[in-house]
C-alpha atoms as a PDB file:
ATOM      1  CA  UNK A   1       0.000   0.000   0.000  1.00  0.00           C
ATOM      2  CA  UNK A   2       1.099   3.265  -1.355  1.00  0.00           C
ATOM      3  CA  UNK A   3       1.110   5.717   1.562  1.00  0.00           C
ATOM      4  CA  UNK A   4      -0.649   8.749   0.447  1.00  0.00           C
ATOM      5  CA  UNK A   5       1.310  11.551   2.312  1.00  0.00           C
ATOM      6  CA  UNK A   6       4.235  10.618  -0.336  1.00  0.00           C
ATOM      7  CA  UNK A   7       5.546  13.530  -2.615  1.00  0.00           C
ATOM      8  CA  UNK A   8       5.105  12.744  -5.999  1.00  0.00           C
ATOM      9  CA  UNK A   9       8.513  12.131  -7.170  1.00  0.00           C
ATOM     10  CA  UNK A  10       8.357   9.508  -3.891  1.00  0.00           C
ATOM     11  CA  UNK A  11       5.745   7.986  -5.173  1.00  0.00           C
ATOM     12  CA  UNK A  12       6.715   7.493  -8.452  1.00  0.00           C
ATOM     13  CA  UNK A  13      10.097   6.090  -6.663  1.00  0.00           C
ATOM     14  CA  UNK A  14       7.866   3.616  -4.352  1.00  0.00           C
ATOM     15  CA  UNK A  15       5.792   2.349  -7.124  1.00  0.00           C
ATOM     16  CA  UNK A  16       8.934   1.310  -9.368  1.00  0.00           C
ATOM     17  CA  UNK A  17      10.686  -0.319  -5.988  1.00  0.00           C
ATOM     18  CA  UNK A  18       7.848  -2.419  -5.927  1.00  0.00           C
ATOM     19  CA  UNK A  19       7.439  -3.324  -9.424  1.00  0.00           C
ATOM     20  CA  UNK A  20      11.092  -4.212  -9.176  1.00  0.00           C
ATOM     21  CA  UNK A  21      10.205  -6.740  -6.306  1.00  0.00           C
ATOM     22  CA  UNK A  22       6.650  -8.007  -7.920  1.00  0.00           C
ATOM     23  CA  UNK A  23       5.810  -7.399 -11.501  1.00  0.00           C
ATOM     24  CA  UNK A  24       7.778 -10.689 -13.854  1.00  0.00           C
ATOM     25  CA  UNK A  25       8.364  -7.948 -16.470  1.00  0.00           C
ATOM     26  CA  UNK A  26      10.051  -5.039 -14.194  1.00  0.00           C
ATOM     27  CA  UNK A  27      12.193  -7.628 -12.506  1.00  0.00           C
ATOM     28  CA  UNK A  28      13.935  -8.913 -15.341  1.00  0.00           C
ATOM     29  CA  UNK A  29      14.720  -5.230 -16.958  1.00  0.00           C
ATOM     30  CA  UNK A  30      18.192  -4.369 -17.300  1.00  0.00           C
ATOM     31  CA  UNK A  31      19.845  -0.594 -17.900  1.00  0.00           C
ATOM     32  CA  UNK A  32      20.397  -2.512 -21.772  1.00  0.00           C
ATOM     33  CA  UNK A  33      17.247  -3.420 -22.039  1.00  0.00           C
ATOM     34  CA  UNK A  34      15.574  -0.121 -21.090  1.00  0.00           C
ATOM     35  CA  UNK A  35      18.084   1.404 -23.680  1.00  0.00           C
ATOM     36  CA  UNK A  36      16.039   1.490 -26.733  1.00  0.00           C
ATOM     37  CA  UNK A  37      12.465   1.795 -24.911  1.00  0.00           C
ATOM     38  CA  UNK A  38      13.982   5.142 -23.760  1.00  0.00           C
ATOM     39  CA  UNK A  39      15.302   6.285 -27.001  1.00  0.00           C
ATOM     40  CA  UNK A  40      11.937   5.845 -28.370  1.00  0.00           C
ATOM     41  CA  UNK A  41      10.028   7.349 -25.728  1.00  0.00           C
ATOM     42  CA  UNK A  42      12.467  10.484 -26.537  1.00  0.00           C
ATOM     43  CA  UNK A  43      11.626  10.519 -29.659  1.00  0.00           C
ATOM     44  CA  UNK A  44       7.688   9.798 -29.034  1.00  0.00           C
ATOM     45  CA  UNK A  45       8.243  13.322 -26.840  1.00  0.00           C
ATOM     46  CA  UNK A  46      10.210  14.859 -29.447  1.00  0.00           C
ATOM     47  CA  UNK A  47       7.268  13.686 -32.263  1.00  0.00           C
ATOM     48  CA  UNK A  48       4.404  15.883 -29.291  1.00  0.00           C
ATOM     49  CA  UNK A  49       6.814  18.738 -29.387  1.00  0.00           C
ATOM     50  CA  UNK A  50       6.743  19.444 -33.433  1.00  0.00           C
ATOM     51  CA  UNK A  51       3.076  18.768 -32.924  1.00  0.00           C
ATOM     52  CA  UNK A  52       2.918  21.745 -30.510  1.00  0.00           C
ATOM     53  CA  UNK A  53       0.774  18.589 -28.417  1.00  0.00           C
ATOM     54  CA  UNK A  54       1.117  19.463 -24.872  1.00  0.00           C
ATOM     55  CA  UNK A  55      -1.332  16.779 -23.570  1.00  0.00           C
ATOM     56  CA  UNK A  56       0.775  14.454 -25.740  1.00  0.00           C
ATOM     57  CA  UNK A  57       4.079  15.926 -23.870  1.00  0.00           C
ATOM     58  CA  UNK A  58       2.985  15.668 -20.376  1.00  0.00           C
ATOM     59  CA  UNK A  59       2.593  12.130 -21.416  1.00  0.00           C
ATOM     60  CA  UNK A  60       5.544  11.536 -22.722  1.00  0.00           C
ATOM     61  CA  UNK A  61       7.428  13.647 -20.143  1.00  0.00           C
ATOM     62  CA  UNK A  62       5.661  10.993 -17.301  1.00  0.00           C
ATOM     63  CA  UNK A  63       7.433   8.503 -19.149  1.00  0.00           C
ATOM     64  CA  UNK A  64      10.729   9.627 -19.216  1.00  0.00           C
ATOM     65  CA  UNK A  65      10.587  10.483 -15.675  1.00  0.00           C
ATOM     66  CA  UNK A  66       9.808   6.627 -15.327  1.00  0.00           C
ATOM     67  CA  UNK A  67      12.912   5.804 -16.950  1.00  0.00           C
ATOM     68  CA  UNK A  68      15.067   8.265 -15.149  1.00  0.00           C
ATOM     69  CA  UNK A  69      13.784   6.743 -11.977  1.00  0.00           C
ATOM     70  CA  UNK A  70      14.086   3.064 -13.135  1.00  0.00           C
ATOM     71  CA  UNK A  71      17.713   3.723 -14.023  1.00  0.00           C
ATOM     72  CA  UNK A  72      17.979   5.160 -10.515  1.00  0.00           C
ATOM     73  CA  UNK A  73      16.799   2.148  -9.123  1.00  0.00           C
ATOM     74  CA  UNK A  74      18.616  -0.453 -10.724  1.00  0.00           C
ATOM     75  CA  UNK A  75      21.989   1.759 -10.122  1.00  0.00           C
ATOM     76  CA  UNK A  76      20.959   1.734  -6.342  1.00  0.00           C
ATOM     77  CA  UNK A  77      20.475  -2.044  -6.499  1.00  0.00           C
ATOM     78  CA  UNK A  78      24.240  -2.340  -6.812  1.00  0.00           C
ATOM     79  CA  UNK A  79      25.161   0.114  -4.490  1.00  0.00           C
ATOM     80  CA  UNK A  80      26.008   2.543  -7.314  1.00  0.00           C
ATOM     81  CA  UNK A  81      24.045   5.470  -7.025  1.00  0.00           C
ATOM     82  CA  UNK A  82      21.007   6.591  -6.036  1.00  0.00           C
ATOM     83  CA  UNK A  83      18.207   8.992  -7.241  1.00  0.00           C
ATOM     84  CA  UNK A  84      19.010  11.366  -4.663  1.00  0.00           C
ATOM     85  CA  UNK A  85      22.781  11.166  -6.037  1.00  0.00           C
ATOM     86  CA  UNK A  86      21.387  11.601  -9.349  1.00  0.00           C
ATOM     87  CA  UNK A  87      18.989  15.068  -8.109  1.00  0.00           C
ATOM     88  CA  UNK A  88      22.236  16.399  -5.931  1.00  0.00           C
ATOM     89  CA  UNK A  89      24.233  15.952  -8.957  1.00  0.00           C
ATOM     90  CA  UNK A  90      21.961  17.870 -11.654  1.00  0.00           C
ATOM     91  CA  UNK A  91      21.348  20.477  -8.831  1.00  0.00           C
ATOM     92  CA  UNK A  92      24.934  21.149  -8.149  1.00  0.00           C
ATOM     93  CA  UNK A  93      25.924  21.153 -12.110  1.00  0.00           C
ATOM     94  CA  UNK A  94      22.986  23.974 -12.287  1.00  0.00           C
ATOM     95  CA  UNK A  95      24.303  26.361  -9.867  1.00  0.00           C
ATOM     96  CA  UNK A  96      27.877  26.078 -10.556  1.00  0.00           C
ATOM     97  CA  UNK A  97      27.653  26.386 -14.306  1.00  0.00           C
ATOM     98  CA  UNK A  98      25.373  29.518 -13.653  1.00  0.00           C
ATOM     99  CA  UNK A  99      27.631  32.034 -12.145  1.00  0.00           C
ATOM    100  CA  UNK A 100      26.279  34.996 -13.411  1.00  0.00           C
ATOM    101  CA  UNK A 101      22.888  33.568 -11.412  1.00  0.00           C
ATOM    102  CA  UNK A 102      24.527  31.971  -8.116  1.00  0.00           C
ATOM    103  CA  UNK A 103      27.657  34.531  -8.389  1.00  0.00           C
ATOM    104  CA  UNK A 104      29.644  37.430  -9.345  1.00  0.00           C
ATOM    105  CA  UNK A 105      29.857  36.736 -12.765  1.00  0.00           C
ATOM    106  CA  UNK A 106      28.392  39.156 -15.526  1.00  0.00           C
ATOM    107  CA  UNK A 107      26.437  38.592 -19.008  1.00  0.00           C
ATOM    108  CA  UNK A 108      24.783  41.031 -21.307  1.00  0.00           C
ATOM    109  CA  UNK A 109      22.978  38.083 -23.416  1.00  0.00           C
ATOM    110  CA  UNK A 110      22.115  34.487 -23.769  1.00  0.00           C
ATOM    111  CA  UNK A 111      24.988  34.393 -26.078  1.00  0.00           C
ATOM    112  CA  UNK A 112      27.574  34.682 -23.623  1.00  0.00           C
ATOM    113  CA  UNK A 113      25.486  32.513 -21.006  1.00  0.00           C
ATOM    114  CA  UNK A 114      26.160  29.458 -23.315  1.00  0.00           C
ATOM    115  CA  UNK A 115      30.164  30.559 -23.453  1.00  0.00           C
ATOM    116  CA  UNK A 116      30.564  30.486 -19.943  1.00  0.00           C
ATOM    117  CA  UNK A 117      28.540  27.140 -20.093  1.00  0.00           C
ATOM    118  CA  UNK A 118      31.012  25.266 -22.239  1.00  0.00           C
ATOM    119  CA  UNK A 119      34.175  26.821 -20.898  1.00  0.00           C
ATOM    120  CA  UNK A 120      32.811  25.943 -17.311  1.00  0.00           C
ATOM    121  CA  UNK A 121      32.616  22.179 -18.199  1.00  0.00           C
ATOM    122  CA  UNK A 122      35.866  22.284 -20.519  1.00  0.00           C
ATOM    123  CA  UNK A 123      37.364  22.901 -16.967  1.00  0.00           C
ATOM    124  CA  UNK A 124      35.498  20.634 -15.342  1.00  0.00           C
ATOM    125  CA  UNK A 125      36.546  17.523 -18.043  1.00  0.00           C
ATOM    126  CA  UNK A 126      40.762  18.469 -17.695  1.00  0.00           C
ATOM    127  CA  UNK A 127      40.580  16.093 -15.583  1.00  0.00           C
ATOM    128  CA  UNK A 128      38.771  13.048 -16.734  1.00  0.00           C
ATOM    129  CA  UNK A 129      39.397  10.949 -19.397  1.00  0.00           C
ATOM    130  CA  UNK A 130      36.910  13.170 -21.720  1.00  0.00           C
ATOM    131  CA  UNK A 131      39.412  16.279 -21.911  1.00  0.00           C
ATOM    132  CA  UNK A 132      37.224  17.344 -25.006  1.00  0.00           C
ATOM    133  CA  UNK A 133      35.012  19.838 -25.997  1.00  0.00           C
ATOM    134  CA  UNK A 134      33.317  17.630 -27.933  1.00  0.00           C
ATOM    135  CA  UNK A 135      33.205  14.099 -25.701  1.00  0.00           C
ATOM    136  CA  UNK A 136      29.581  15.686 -24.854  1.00  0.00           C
ATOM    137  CA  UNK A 137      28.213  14.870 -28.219  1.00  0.00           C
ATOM    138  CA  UNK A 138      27.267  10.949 -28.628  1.00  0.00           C
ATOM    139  CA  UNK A 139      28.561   9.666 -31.314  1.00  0.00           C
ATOM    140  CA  UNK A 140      25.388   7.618 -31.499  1.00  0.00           C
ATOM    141  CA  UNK A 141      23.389  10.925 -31.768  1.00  0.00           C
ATOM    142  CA  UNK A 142      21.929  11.107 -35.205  1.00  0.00           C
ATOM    143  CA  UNK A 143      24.234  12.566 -37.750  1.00  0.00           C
ATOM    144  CA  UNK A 144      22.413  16.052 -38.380  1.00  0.00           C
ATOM    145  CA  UNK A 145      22.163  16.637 -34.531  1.00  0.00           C
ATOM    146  CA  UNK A 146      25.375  15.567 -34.062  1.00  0.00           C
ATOM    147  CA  UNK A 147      27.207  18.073 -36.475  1.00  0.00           C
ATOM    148  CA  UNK A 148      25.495  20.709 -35.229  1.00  0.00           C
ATOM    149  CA  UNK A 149      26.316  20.296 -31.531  1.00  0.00           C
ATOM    150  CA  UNK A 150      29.536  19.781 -32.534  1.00  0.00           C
ATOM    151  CA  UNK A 151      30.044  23.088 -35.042  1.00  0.00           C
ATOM    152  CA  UNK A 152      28.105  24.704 -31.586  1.00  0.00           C
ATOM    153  CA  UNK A 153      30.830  23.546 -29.076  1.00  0.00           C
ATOM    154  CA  UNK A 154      33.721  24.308 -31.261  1.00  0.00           C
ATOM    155  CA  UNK A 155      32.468  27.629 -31.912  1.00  0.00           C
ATOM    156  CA  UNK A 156      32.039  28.586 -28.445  1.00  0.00           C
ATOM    157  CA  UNK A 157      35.934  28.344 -28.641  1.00  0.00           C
ATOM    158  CA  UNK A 158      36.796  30.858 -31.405  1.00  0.00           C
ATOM    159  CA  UNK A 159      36.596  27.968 -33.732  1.00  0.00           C
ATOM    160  CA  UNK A 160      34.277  28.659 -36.611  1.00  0.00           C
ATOM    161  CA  UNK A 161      34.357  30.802 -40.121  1.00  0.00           C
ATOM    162  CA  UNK A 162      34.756  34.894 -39.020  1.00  0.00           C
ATOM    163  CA  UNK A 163      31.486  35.964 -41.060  1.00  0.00           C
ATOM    164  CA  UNK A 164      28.741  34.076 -42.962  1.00  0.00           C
ATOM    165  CA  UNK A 165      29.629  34.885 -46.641  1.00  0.00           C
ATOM    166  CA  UNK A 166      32.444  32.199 -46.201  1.00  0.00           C
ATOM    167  CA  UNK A 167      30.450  29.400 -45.310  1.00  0.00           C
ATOM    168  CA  UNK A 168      28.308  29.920 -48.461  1.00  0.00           C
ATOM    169  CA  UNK A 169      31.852  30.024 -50.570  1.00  0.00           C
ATOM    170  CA  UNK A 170      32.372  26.753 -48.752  1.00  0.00           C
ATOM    171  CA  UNK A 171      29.045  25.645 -49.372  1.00  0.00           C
ATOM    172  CA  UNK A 172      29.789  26.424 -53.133  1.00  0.00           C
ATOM    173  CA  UNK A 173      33.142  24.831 -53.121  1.00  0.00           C
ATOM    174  CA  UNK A 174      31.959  21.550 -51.491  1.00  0.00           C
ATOM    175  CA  UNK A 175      28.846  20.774 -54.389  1.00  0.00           C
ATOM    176  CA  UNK A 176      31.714  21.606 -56.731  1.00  0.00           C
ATOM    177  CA  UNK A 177      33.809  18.373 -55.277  1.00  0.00           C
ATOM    178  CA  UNK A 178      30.695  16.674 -55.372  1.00  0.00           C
ATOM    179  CA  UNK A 179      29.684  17.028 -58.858  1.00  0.00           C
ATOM    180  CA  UNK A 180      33.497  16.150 -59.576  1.00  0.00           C
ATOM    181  CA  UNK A 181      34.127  13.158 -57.737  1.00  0.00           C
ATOM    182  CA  UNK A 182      34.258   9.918 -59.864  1.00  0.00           C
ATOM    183  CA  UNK A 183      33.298   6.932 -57.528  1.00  0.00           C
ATOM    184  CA  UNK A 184      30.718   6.351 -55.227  1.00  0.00           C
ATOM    185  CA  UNK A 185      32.776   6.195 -52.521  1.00  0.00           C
ATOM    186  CA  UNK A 186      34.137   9.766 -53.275  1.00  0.00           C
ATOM    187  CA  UNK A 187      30.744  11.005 -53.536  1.00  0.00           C
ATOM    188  CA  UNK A 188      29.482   9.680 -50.911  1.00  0.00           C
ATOM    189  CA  UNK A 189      32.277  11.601 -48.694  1.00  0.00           C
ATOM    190  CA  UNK A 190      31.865  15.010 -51.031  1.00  0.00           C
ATOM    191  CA  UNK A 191      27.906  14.829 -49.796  1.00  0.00           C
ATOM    192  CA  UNK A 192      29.022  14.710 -46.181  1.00  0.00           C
ATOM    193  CA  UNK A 193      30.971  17.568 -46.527  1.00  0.00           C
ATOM    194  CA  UNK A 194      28.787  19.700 -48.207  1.00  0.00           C
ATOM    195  CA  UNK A 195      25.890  18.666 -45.370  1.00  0.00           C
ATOM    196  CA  UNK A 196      28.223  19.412 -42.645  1.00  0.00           C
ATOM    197  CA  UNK A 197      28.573  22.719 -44.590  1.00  0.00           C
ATOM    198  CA  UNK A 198      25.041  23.279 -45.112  1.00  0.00           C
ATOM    199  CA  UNK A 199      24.385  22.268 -41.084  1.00  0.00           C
ATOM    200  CA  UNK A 200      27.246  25.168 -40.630  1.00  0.00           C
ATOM    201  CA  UNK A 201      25.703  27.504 -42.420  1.00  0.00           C
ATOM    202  CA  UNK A 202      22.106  26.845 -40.743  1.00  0.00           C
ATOM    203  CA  UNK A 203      23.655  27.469 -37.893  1.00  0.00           C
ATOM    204  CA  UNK A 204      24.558  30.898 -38.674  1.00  0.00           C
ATOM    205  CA  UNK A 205      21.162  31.599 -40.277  1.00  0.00           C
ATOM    206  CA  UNK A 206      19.964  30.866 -36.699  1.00  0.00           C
ATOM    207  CA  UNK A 207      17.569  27.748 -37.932  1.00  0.00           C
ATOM    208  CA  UNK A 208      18.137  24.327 -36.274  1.00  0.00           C
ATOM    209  CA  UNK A 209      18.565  22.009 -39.025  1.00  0.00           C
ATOM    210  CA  UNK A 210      16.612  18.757 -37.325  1.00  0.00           C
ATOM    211  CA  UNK A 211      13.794  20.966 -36.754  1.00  0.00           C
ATOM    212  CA  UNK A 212      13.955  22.446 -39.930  1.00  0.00           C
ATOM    213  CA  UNK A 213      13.852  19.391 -41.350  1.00  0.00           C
ATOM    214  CA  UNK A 214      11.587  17.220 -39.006  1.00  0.00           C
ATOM    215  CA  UNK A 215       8.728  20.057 -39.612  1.00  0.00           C
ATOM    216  CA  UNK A 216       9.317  19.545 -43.476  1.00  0.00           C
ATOM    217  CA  UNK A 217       8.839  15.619 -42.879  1.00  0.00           C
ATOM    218  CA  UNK A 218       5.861  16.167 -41.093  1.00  0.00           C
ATOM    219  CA  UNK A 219       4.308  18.098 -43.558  1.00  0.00           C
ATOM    220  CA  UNK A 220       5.408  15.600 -46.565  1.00  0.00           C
ATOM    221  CA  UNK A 221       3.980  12.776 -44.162  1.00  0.00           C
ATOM    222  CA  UNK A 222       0.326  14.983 -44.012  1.00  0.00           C
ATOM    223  CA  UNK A 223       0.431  15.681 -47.271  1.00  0.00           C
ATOM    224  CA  UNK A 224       1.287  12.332 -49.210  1.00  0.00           C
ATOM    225  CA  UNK A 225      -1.701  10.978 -46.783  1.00  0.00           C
ATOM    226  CA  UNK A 226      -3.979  13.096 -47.952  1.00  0.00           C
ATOM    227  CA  UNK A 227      -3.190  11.234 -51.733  1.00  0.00           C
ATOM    228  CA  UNK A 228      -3.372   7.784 -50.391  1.00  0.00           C
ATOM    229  CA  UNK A 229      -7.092   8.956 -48.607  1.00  0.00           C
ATOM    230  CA  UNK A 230      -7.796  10.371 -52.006  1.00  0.00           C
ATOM    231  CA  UNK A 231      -7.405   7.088 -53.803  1.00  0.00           C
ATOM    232  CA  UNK A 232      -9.050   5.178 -51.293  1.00  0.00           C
ATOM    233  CA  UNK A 233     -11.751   6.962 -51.482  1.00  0.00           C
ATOM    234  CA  UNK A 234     -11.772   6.255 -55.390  1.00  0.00           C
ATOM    235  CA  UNK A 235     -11.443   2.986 -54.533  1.00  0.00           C
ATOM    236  CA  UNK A 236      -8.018   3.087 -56.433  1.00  0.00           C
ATOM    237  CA  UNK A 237      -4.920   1.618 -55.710  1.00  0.00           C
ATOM    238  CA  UNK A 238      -2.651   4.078 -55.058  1.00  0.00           C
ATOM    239  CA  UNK A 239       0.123   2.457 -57.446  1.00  0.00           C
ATOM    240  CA  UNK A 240      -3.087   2.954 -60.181  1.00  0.00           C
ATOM    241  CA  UNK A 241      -2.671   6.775 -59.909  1.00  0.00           C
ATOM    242  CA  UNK A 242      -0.818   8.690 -62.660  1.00  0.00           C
ATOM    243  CA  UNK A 243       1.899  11.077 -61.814  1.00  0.00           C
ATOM    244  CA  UNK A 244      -0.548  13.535 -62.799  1.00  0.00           C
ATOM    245  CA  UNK A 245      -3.474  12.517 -60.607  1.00  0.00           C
ATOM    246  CA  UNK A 246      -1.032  12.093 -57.788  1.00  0.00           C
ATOM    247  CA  UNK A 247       0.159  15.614 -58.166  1.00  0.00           C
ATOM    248  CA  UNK A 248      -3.280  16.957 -58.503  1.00  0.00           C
ATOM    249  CA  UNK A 249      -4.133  15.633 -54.888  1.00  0.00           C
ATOM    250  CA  UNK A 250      -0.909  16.982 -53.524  1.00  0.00           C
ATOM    251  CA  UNK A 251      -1.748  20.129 -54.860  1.00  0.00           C
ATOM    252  CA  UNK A 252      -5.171  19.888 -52.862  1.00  0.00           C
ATOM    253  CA  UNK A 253      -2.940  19.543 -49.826  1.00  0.00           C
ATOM    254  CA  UNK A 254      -1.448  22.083 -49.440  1.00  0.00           C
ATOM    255  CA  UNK A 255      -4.103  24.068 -50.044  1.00  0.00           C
ATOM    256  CA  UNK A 256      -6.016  22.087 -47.000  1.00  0.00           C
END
């Protein structure tokens, strides 16, 4: 029995000791086998987000706050860590990579906030074994993401083109390469480099690529739908369409 004077965040850490002790499914879970549940309950919070779906986020936020408390759990089960270690930790990072908040130090604009941020934790990785500034980007993070944090971080050190008109030289430069390379294998590298380019040049545009792009998905998703309702409602296959008909529909959504 759940005792009701719990805080909510003790609750939530009650209810998963127990289904540790008493549900067949919780007690066999392992931090690997949470692994991919979580990455898709990220992205199931990510899909709410583009979908300005805040019902749909306070869902998906409950369930990530499962899985932060599951990890918790099985990390205290071996005398690892705890949740509380976990809160203390987060809490402490806060205030002492926010000086200009919990000190002396001063900023004029969000700009500088995330300077201090990454110079603050270059410090703090000298020394570990990440010494860094980019051994905070996954390598597992999707590729877009990924060169985008990174072209952020290294920036943040003086490490990025001096004005904007450069990057779109680059830009230039790179589809040139592309268009000359002979084998696949050549063009397949002469692509990456003119995406990491075009990711760079987002960047200074002030547009985040992934959402950029995620929003355009969504709306291809919507729209190509609204073809295949179209030809259901024909009663037509929609491999039976023509180009034409097909482009006819699309038209009609975006319109819609």
């Amino acid at each position: 029995m759940i005792h009701p004077d719990l805080t909510r965040i003790d609750r939530l850490r009650t209810i998963v000791t127990e289904l540790r002790e008493k549900c067949p499914w919780d007690k066999v879970q392992t931090k690997e086998s949470l692994r991919h549940l979580t990455i898709e309950e990220t992205y199931e919070l990510a899909d709410s987000i583009l979908q300005n779906d805040y019902e749909g986020m306070k869902g998906e936020l409950g369930d990530l706050l499962l899985h932060v408390v599951f990890y918790a759990r099985l990390a205290e089960e071996q005398g690892i860590f705890s949740l509380d270690d976990v809160l203390d930790t987060v809490n402490e990072k806060l205030v002492r990579r926010h000086p200009h908040v919990y000190g002396d130090v001063s900023v004029e604009n969000a700009e500088q906030v995330k300077e201090n941020w990454e110079q603050i934790k270059a410090r703090e990785k000298a020394g570990s074994a990440q010494k860094s500034a980019l051994s905070g980007v996954p390598l597992s993070m999707p590729g877009l993401i990924q060169a985008y944090r990174m072209q952020e971080k290294a920036a943040q050190f003086g490490f990025d083109w001096p004005e904007v008109s450069l990057v779109l030289d680059k830009m230039k430069e790179e589809w040139t390469e592309f268009e000359e390379a002979e084998t696949p294998q050549d063009r397949e590298a002469e692509m990456g480099d003119y995406f990491f380019t075009l990711v760079n040049y987002c960047r200074w545009m002030g547009i985040n690529p992934d959402d950029a792009l995620a929003r355009t998905n969504l709306k291809f998703r919507k729209r190509f739908q609204h073809v295949e309702s179209q030809a259901e409602a024909a009663g037509r296959p929609l491999k039976d369409l023509s180009l034409e008909e097909m482009e006819a529909h699309w038209q009609d959504a975006k319109k819609l």
